[in-house]
Structures are given as C-alpha cells and as structure tokens.
N, C-alpha and C. Protein backbone atom coordinates (compact mmCIF):
# COMPACT_ATOMS: atom_id res chain seq x y z
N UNK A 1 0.85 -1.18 0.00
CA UNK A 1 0.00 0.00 0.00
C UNK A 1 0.89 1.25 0.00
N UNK A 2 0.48 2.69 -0.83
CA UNK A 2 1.70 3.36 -0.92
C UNK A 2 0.13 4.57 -0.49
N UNK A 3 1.11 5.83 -0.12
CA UNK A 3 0.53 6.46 0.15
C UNK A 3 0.56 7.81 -1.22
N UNK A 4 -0.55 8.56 -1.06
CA UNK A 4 -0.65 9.64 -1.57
C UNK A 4 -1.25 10.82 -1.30
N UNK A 5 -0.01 11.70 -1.69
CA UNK A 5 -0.57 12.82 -1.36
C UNK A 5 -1.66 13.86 -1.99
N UNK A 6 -2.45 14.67 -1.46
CA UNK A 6 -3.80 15.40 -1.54
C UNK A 6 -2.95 16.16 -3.06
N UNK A 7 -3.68 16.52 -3.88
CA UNK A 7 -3.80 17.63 -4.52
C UNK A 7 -5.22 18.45 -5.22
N UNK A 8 -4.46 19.63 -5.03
CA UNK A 8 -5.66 20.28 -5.86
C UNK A 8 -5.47 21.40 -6.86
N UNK A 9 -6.25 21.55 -7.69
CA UNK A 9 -6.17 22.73 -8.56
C UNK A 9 -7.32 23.89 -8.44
N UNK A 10 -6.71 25.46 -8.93
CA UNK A 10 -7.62 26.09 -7.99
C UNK A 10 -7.12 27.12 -9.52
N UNK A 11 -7.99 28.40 -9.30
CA UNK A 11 -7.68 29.66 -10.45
C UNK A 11 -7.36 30.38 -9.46
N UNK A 12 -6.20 31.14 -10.01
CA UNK A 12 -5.85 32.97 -9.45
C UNK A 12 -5.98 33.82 -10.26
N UNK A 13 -7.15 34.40 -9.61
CA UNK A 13 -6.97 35.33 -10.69
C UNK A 13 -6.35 37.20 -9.63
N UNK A 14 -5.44 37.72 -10.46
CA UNK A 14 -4.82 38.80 -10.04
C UNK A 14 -5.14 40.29 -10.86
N UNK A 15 -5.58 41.20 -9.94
CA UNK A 15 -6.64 42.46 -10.77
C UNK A 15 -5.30 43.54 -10.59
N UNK A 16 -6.02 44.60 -11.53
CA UNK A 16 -5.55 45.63 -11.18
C UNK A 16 -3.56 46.06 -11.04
N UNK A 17 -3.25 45.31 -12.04
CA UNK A 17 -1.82 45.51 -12.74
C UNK A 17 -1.45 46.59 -13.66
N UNK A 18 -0.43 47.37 -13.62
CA UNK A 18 -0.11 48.33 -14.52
C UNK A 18 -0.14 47.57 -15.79
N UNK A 19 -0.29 48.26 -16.95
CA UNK A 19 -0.06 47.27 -18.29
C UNK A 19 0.97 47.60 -19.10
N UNK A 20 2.12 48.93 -18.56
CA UNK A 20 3.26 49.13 -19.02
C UNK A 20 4.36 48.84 -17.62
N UNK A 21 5.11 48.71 -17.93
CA UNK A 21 6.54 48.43 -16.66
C UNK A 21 6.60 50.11 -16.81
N UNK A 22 6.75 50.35 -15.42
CA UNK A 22 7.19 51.79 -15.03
C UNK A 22 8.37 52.98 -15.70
N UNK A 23 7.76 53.70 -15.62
CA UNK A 23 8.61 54.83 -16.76
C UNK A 23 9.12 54.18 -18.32
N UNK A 24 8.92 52.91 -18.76
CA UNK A 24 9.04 52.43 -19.80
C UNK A 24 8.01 52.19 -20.93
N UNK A 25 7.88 51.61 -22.42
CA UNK A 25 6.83 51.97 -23.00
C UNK A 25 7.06 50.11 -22.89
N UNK A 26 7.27 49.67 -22.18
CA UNK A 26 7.40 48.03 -22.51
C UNK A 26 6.09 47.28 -21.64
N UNK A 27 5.31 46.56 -22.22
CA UNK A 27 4.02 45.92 -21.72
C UNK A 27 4.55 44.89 -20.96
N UNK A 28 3.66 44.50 -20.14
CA UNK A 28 3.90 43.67 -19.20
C UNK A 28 3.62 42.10 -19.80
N UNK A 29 4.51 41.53 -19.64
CA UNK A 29 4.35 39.90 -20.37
C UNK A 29 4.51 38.94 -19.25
N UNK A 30 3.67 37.74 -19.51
CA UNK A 30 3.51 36.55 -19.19
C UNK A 30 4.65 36.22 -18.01
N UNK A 31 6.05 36.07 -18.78
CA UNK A 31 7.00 35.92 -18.35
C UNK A 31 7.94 36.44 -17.13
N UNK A 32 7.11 37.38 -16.68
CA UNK A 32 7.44 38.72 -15.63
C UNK A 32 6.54 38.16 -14.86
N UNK A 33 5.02 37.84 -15.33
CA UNK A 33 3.99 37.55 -13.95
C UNK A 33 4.80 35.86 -13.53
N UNK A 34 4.81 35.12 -14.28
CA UNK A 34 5.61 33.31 -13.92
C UNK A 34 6.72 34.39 -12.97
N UNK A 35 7.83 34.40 -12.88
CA UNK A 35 9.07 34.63 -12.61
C UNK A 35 8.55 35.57 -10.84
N UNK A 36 7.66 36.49 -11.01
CA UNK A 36 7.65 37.20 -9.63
C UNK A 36 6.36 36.40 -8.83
N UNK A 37 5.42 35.17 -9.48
CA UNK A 37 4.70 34.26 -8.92
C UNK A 37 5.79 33.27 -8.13
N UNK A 38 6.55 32.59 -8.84
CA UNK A 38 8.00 32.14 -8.59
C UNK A 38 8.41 32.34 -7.28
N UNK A 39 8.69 33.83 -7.48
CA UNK A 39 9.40 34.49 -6.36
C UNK A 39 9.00 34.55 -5.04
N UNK A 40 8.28 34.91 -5.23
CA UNK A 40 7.30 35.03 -3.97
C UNK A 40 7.24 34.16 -3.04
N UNK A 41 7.37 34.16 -1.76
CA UNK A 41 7.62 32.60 -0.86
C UNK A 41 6.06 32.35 -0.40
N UNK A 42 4.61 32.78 -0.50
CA UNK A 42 3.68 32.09 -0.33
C UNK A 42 3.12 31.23 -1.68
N UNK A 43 4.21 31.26 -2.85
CA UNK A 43 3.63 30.29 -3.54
C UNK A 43 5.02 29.00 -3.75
N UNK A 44 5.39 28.95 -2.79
CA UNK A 44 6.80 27.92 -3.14
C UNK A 44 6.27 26.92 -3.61
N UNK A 45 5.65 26.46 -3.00
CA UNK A 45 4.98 24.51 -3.16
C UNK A 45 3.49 24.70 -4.51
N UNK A 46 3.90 25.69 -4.92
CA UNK A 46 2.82 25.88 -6.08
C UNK A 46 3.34 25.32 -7.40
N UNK A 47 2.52 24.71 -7.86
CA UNK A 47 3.69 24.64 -9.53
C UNK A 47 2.18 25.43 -11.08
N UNK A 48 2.44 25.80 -11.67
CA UNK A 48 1.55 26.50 -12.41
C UNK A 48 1.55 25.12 -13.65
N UNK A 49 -0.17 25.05 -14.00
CA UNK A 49 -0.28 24.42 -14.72
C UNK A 49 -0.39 24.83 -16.39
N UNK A 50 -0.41 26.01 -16.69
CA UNK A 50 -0.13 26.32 -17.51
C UNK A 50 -0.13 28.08 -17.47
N UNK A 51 0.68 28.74 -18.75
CA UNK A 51 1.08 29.86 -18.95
C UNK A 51 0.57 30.72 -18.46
N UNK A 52 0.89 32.51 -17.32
CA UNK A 52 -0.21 33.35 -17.11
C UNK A 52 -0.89 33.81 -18.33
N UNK A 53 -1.93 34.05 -18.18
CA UNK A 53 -2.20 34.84 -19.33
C UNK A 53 -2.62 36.22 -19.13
N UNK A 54 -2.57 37.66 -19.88
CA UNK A 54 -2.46 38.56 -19.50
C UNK A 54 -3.37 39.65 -20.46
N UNK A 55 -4.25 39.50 -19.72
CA UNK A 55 -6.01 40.62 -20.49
C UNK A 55 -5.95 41.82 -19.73
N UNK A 56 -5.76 42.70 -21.29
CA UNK A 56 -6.31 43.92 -20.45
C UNK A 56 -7.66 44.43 -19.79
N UNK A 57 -7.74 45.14 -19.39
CA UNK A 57 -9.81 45.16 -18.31
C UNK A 57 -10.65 46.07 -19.84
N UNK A 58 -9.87 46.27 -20.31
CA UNK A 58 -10.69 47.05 -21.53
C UNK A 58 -9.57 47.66 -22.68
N UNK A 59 -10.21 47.81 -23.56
CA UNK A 59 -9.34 48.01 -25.03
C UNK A 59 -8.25 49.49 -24.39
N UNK A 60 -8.65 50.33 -23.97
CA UNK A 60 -8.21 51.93 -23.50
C UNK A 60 -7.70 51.59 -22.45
N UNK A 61 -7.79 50.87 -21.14
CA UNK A 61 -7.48 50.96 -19.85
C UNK A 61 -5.71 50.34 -20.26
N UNK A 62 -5.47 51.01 -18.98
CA UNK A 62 -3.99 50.27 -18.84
C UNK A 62 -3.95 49.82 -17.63
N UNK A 63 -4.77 48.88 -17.10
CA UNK A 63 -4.77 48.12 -16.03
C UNK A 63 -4.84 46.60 -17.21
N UNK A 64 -4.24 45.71 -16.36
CA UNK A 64 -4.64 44.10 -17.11
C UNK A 64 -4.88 43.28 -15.82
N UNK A 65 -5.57 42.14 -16.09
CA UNK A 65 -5.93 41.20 -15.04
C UNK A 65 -5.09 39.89 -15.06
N UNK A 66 -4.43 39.06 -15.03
CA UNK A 66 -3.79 38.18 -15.04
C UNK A 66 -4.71 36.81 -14.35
C-alpha cells in the first residue's frame, strides 16, 4: 500500500496591474507575472499548470488582469 498525497487545482486570478513596466513603453508579459509568482515565498509549493495569461480590463485601460 503506498501512500498519496492530496492535490488540488484552484484559479488565481490577479486584478488591477499596470499594463506598461514603469517609466518604460514596454508591456507587461507573461513571463514577468511566472518569474515574480515564482518568487514570492507564499507560492513555493505551487507549480503552475499552464502559462499566465495577461487581459487587459478594456481596449483603452492600462490596467490588465492576469
């Protein structure tokens, strides 16, 4: 008999993000939200099941939701 451990899968969703990197004209990508999700020590034991993805809240706004 082997044991196993619990898992689960869940959505995050994250509001209210600039949609340019600061004083720069460079948009915020995927690759920046993975890397500082990463970082962060309340998600260590997290593993992402697939890519962030990154919508802006409206065509004009420069907020995006991740």
């Amino acid at each position: 008999m082997s044991l196993r451990l619990l898992q689960s899968k869940f959505d995050l969703k994250i509001l209210d993000i600039l949609y340019f990197i600061d004083n720069t004209n460079f948009s915020i990508m995927p690759d920046i939200i993975e890397s500082v999700i990463k970082s962060t020590h309340i998600f260590n034991d997290i593993a992402l099941v697939f890519y962030p993805c990154v919508i802006k809240a409206s065509p004009k706004s420069d907020i995006v939701m991740v």
